[in-house]
C-alpha atoms as a PDB file:
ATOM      1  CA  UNK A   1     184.751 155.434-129.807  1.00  0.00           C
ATOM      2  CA  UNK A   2     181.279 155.455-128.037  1.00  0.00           C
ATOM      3  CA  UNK A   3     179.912 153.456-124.945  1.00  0.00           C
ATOM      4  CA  UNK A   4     177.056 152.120-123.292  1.00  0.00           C
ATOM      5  CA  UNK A   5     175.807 151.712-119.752  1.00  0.00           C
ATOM      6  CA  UNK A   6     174.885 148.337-119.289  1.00  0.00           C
ATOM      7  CA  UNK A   7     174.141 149.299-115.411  1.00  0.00           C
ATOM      8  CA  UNK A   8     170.192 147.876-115.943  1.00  0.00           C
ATOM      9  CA  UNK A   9     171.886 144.675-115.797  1.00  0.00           C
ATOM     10  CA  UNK A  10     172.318 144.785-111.753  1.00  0.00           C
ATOM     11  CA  UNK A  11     168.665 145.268-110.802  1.00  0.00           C
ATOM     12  CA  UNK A  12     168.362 142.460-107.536  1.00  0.00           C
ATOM     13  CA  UNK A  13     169.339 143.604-103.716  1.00  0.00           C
ATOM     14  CA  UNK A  14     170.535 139.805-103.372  1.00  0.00           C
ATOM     15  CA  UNK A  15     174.096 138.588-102.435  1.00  0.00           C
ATOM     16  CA  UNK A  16     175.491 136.069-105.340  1.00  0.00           C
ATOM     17  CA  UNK A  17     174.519 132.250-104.578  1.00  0.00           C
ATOM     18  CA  UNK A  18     176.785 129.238-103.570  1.00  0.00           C
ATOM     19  CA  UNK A  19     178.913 128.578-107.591  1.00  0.00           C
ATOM     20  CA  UNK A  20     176.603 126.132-108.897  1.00  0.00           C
ATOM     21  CA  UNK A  21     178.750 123.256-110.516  1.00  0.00           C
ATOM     22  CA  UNK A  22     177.526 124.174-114.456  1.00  0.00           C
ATOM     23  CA  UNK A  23     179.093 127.259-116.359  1.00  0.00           C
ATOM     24  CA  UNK A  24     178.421 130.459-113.912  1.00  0.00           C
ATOM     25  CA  UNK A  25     176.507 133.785-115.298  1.00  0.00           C
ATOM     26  CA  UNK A  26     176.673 136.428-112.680  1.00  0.00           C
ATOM     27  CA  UNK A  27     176.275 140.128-112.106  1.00  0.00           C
ATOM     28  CA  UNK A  28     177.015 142.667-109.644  1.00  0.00           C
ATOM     29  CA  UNK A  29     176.893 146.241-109.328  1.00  0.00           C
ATOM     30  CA  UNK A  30     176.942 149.645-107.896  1.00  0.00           C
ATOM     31  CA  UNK A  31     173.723 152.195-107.974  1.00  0.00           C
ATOM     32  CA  UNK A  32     174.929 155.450-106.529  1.00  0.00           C
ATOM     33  CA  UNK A  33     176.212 153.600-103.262  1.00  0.00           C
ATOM     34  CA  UNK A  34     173.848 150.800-103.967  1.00  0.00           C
ATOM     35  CA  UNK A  35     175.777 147.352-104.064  1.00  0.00           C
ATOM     36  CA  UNK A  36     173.945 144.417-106.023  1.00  0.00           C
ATOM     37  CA  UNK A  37     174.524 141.262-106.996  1.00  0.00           C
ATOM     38  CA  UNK A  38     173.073 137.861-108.552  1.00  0.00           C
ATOM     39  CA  UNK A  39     173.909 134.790-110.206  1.00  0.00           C
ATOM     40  CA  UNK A  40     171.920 132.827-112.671  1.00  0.00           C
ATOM     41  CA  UNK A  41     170.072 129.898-110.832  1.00  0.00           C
ATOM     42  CA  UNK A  42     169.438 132.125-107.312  1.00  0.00           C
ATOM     43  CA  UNK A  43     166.310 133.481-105.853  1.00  0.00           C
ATOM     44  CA  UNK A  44     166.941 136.704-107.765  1.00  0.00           C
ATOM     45  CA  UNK A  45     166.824 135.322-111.037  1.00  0.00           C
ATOM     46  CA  UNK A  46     163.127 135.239-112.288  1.00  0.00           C
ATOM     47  CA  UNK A  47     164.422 133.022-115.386  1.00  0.00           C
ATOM     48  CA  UNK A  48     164.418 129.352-114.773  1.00  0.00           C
ATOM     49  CA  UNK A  49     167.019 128.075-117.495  1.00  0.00           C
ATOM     50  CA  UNK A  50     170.685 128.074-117.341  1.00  0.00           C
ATOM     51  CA  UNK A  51     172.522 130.697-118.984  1.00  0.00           C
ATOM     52  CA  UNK A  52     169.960 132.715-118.892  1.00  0.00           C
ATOM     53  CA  UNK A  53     169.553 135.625-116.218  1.00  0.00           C
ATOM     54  CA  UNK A  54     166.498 137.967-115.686  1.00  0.00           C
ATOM     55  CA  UNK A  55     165.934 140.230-113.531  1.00  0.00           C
ATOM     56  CA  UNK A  56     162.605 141.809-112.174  1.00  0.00           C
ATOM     57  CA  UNK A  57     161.508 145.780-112.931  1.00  0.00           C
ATOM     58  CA  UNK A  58     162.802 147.400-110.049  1.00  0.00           C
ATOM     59  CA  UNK A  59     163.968 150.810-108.222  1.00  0.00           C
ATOM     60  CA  UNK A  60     167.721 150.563-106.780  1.00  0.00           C
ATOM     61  CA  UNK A  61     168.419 154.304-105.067  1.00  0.00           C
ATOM     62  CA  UNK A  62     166.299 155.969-107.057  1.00  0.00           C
ATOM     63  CA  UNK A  63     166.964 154.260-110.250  1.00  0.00           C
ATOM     64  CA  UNK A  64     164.441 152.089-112.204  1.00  0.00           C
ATOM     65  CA  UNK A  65     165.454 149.188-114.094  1.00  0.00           C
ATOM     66  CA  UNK A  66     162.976 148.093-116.812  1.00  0.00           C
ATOM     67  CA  UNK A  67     163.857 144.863-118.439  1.00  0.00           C
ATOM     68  CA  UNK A  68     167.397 143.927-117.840  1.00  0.00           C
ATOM     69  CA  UNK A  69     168.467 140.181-118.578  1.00  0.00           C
ATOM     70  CA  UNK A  70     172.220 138.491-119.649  1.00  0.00           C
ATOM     71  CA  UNK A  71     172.457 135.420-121.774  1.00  0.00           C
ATOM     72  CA  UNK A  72     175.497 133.477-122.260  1.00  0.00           C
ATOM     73  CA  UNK A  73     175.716 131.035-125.189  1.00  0.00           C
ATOM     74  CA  UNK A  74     178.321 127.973-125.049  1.00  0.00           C
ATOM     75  CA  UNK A  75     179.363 125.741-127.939  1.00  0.00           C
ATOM     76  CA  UNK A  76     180.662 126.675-132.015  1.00  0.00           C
ATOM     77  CA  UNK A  77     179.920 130.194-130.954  1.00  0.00           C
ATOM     78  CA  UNK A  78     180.539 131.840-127.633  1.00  0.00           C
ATOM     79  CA  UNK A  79     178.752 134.920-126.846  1.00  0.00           C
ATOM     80  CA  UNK A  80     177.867 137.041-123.106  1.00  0.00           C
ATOM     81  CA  UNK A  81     175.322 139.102-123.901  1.00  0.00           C
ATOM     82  CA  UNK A  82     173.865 142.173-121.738  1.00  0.00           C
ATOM     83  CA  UNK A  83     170.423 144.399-122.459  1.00  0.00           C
ATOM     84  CA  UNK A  84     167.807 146.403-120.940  1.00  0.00           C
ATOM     85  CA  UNK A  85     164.820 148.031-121.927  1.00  0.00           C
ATOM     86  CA  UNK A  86     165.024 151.308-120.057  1.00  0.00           C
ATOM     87  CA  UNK A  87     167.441 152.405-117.085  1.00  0.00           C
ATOM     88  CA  UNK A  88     165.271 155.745-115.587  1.00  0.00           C
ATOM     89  CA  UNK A  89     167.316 158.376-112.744  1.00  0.00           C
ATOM     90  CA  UNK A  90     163.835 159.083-110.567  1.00  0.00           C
ATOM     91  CA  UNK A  91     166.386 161.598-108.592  1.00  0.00           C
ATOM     92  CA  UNK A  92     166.782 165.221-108.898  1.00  0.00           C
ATOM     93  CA  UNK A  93     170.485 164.710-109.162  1.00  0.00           C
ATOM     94  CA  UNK A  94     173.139 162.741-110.850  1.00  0.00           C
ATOM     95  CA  UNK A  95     173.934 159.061-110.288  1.00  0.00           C
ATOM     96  CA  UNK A  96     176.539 157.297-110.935  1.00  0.00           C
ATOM     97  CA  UNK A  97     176.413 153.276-111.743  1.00  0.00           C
ATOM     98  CA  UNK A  98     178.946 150.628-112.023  1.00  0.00           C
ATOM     99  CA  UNK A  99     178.292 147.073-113.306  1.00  0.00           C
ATOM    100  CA  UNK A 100     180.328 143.865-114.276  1.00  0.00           C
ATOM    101  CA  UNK A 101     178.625 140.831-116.012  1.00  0.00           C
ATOM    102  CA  UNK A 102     180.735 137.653-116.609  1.00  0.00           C
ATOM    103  CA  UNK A 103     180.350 134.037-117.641  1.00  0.00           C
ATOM    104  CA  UNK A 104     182.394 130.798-117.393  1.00  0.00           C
ATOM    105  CA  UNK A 105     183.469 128.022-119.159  1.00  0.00           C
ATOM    106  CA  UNK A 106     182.904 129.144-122.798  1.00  0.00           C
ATOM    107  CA  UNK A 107     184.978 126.376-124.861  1.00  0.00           C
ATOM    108  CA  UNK A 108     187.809 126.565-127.018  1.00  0.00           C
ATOM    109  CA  UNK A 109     190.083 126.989-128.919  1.00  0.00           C
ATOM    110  CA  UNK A 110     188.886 130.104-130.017  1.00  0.00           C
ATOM    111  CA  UNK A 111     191.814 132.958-131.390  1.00  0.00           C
ATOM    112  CA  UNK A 112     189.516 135.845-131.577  1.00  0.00           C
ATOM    113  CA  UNK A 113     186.468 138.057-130.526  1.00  0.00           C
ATOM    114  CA  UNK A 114     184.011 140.259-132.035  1.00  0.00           C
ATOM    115  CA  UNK A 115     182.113 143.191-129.251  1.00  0.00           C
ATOM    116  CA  UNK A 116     179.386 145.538-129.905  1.00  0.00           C
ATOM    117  CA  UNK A 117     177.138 148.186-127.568  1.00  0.00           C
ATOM    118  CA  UNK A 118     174.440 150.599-128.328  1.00  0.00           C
ATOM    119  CA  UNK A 119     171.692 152.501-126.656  1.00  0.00           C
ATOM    120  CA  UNK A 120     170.009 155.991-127.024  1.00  0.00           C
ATOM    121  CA  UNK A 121     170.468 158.515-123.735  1.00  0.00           C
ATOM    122  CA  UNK A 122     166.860 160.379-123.645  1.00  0.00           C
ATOM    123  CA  UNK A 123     166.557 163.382-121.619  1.00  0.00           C
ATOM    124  CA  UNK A 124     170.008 162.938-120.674  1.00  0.00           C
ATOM    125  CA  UNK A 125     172.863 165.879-121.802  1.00  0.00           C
ATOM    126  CA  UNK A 126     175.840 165.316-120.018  1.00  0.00           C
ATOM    127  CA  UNK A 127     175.258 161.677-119.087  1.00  0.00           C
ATOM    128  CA  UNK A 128     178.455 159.562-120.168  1.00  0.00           C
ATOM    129  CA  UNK A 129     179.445 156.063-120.123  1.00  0.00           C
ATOM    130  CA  UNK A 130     182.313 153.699-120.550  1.00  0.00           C
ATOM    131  CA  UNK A 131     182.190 150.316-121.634  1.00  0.00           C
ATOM    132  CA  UNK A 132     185.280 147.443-121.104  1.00  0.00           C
ATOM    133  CA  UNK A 133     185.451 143.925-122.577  1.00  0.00           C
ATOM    134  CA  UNK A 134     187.678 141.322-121.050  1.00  0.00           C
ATOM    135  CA  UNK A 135     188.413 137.711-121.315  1.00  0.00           C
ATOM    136  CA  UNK A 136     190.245 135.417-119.265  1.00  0.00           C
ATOM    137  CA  UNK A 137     192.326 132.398-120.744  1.00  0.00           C
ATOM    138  CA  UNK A 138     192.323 130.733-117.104  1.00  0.00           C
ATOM    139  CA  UNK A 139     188.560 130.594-116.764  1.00  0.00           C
ATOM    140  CA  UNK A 140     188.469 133.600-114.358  1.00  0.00           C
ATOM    141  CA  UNK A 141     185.098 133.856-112.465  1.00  0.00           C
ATOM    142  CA  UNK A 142     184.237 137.707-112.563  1.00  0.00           C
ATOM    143  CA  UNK A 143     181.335 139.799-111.760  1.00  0.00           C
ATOM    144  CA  UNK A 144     182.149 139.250-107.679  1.00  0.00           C
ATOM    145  CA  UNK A 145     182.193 143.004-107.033  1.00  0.00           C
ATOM    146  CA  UNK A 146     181.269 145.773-109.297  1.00  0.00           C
ATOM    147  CA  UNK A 147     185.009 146.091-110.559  1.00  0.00           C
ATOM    148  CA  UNK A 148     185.747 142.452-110.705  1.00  0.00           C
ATOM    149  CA  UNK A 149     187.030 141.910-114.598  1.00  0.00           C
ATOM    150  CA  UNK A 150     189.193 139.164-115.292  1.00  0.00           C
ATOM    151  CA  UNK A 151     192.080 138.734-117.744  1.00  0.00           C
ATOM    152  CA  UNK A 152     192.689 140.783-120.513  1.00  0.00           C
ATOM    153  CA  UNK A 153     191.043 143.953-121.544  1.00  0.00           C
ATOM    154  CA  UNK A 154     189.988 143.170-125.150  1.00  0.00           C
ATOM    155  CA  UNK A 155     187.972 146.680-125.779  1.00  0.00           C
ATOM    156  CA  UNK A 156     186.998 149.621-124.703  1.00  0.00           C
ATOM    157  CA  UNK A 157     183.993 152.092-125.741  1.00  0.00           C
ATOM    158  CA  UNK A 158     182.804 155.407-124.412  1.00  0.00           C
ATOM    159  CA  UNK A 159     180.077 158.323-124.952  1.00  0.00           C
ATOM    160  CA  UNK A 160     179.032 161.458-123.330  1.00  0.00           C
ATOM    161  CA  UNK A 161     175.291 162.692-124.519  1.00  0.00           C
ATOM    162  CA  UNK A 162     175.409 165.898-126.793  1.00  0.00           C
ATOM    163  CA  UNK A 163     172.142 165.984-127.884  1.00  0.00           C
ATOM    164  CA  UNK A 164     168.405 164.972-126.808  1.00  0.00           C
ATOM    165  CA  UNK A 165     168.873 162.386-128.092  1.00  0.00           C
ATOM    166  CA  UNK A 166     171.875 161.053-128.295  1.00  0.00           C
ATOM    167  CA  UNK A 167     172.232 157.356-129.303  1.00  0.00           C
ATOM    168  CA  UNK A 168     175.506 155.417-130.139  1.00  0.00           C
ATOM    169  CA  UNK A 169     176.808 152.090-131.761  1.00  0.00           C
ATOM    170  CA  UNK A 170     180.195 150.505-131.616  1.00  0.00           C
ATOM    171  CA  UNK A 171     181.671 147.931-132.640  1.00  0.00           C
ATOM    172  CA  UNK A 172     185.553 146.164-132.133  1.00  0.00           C
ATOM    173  CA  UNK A 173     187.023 142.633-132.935  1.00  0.00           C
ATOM    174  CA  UNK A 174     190.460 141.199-132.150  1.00  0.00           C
ATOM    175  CA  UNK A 175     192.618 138.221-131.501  1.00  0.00           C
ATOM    176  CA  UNK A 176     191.671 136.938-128.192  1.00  0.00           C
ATOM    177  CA  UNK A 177     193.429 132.906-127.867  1.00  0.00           C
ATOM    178  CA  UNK A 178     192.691 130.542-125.312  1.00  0.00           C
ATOM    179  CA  UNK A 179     192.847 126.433-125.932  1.00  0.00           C
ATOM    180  CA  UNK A 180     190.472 124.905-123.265  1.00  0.00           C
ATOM    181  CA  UNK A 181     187.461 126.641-121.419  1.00  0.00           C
ATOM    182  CA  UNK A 182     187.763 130.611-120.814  1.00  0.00           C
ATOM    183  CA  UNK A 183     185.712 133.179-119.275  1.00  0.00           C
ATOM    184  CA  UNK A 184     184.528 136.450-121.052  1.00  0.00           C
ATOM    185  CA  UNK A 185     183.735 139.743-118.516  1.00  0.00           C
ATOM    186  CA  UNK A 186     181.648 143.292-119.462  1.00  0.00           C
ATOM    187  CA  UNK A 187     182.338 146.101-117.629  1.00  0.00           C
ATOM    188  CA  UNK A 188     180.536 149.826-117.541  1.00  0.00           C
ATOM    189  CA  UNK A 189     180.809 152.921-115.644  1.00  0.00           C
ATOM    190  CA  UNK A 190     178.630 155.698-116.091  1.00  0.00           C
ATOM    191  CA  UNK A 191     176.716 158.948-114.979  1.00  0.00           C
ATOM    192  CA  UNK A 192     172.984 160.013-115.593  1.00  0.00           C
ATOM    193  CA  UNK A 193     172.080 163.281-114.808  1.00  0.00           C
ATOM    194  CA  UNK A 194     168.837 163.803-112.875  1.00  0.00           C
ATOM    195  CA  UNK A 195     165.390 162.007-114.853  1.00  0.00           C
ATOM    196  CA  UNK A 196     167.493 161.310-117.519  1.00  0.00           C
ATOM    197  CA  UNK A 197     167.108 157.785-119.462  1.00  0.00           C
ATOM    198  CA  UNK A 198     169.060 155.076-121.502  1.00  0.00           C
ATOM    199  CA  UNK A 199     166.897 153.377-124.076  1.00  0.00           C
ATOM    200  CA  UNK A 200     167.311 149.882-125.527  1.00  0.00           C
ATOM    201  CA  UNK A 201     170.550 149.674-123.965  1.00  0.00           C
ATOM    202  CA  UNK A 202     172.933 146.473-125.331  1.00  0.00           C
ATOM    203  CA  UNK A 203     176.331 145.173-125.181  1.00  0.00           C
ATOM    204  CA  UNK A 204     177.586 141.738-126.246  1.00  0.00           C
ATOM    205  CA  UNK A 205     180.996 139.989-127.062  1.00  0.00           C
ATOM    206  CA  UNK A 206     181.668 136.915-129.788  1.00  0.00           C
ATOM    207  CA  UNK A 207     183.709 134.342-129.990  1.00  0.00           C
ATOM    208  CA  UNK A 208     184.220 131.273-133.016  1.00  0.00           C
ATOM    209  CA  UNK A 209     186.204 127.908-132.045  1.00  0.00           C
ATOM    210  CA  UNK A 210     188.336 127.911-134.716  1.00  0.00           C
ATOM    211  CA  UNK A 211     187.837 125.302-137.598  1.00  0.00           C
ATOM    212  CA  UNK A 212     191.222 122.993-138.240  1.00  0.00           C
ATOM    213  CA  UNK A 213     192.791 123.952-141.890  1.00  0.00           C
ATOM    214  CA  UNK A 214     192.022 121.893-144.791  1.00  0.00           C
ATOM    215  CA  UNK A 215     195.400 121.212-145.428  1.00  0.00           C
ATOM    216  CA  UNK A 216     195.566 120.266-141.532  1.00  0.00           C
ATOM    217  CA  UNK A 217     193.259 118.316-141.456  1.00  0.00           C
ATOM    218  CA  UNK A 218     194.208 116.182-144.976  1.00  0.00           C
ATOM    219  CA  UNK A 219     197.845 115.953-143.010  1.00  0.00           C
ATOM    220  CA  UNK A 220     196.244 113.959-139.971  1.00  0.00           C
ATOM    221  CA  UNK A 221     194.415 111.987-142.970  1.00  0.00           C
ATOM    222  CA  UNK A 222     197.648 111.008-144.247  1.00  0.00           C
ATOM    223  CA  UNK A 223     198.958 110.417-140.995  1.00  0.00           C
ATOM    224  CA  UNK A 224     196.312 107.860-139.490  1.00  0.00           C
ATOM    225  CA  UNK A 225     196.490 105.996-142.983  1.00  0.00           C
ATOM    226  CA  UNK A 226     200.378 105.421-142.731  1.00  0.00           C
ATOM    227  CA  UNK A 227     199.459 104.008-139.236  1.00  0.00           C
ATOM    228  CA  UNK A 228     197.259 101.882-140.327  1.00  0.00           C
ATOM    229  CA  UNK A 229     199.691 100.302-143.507  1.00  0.00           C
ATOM    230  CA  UNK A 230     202.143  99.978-140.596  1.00  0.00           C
ATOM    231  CA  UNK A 231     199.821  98.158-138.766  1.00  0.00           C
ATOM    232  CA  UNK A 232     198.566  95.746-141.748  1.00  0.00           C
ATOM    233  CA  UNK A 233     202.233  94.948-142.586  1.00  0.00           C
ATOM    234  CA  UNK A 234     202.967  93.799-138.874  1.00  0.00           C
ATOM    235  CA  UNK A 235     200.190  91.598-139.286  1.00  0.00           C
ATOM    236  CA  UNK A 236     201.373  90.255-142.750  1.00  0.00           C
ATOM    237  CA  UNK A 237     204.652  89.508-141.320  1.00  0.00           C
END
């Protein structure tokens, strides 16, 4: 299985803000010594609406960042989403990133996930990468540090560049159960050798609250209309 290096997604030199008191999107990250981190709703974040953070075009240690935002989605279906445009090594030499993205307070009950990455390494032999998907049935806050991933690792994806170029797509589902509100983490680790890129880099995990059975459903039916005979006889007695 292949992977993708979601690092783009920790472009802002600014420590995470005070938990705001809706669901929490945050990243943070490590570029080549580099630590970064921000949470949707600070300074860093150049998109005003909740669940929604974007980050400016930037250089972090010699690394440019072009287009990087994370979207989480809460309701029927659940999703923590990750992309950017263009991650560019400026340096003569290897670099190696680390990012984790994570979200809050995605509802249940939900019993399973779908994940997916891609991207295209340009420039880039030898560059590798290794993607992790977790989810947390306690509502975990992640993304603290650059290795902070809660719960339980759901997937895992990785690719080392061949070819110029050398693009990838994976995909993974699986049962994944939590009742009440849960948190879903992404995780990467990855190398890029000197000028090389990663091109329309993406990475995003699923989940559906589950839908009662018919035949569920038609029990409680039955069940609320015996309470209410019960309760019409009472009153007929």
């Amino acid at each position: 299985m292949k992977r993708l290096l979601y690092a783009a997604t920790a472009i802002a030199g600014v420590a995470l803000a005070t938990t705001p008191a809706h669901a929490v999107l945050q990243l943070s990250a490590n570029i080549n010594g580099t630590i970064i981190s921000c949470a949707d709703q600070a300074a860093c974040d150049t998109n005003p609406l909740v669940g929604q953070l974007q980050i400016a075009n930037q250089t972090v240690a010699g690394v440019e960042f072009l287009g990087s935002a994370q979207t989480q989605v809460i309701g029927p279906t659940n999703s923590l989403d990750t992309s950017s445009f263009q991650i560019i090594n400026d340096n003569n030499h290897s670099v190696n990133i680390q990012v984790a993205v994570s979200g809050t307070s995605f509802t249940g009950p939900v019993a399973a996930f779908s994940a997916s990455g891609s991207g295209t390494f340009e420039n880039a032999v030898g560059s590798s990468v290794s993607e992790t998907f977790f989810a947390s049935a306690t509502n975990a806050q992640g993304a603290a540090t650059p290795t902070d991933l809660p719960g339980a690792l759901l997937a895992t994806f990785s690719k080392t560049a061949a070819t110029n170029p050398d693009s990838f797509s994976d995909n993974a589902s699986g049962a994944f159960a939590a009742a009440g509100l849960y948190s879903m983490s992404e995780g990467t680790t990855g190398v890029l050798t000197a000028h090389g890129s990663l091109v329309g880099r993406s990475q995003s995990i699923v989940t559906q609250q589950a839908v009662p059975e018919p035949a569920s459903v038609g029990l409680l039916g039955v069940g609320l209309l015996g309470v209410g005979f019960v309760a019409r006889r009472k009153r007929s007695v």
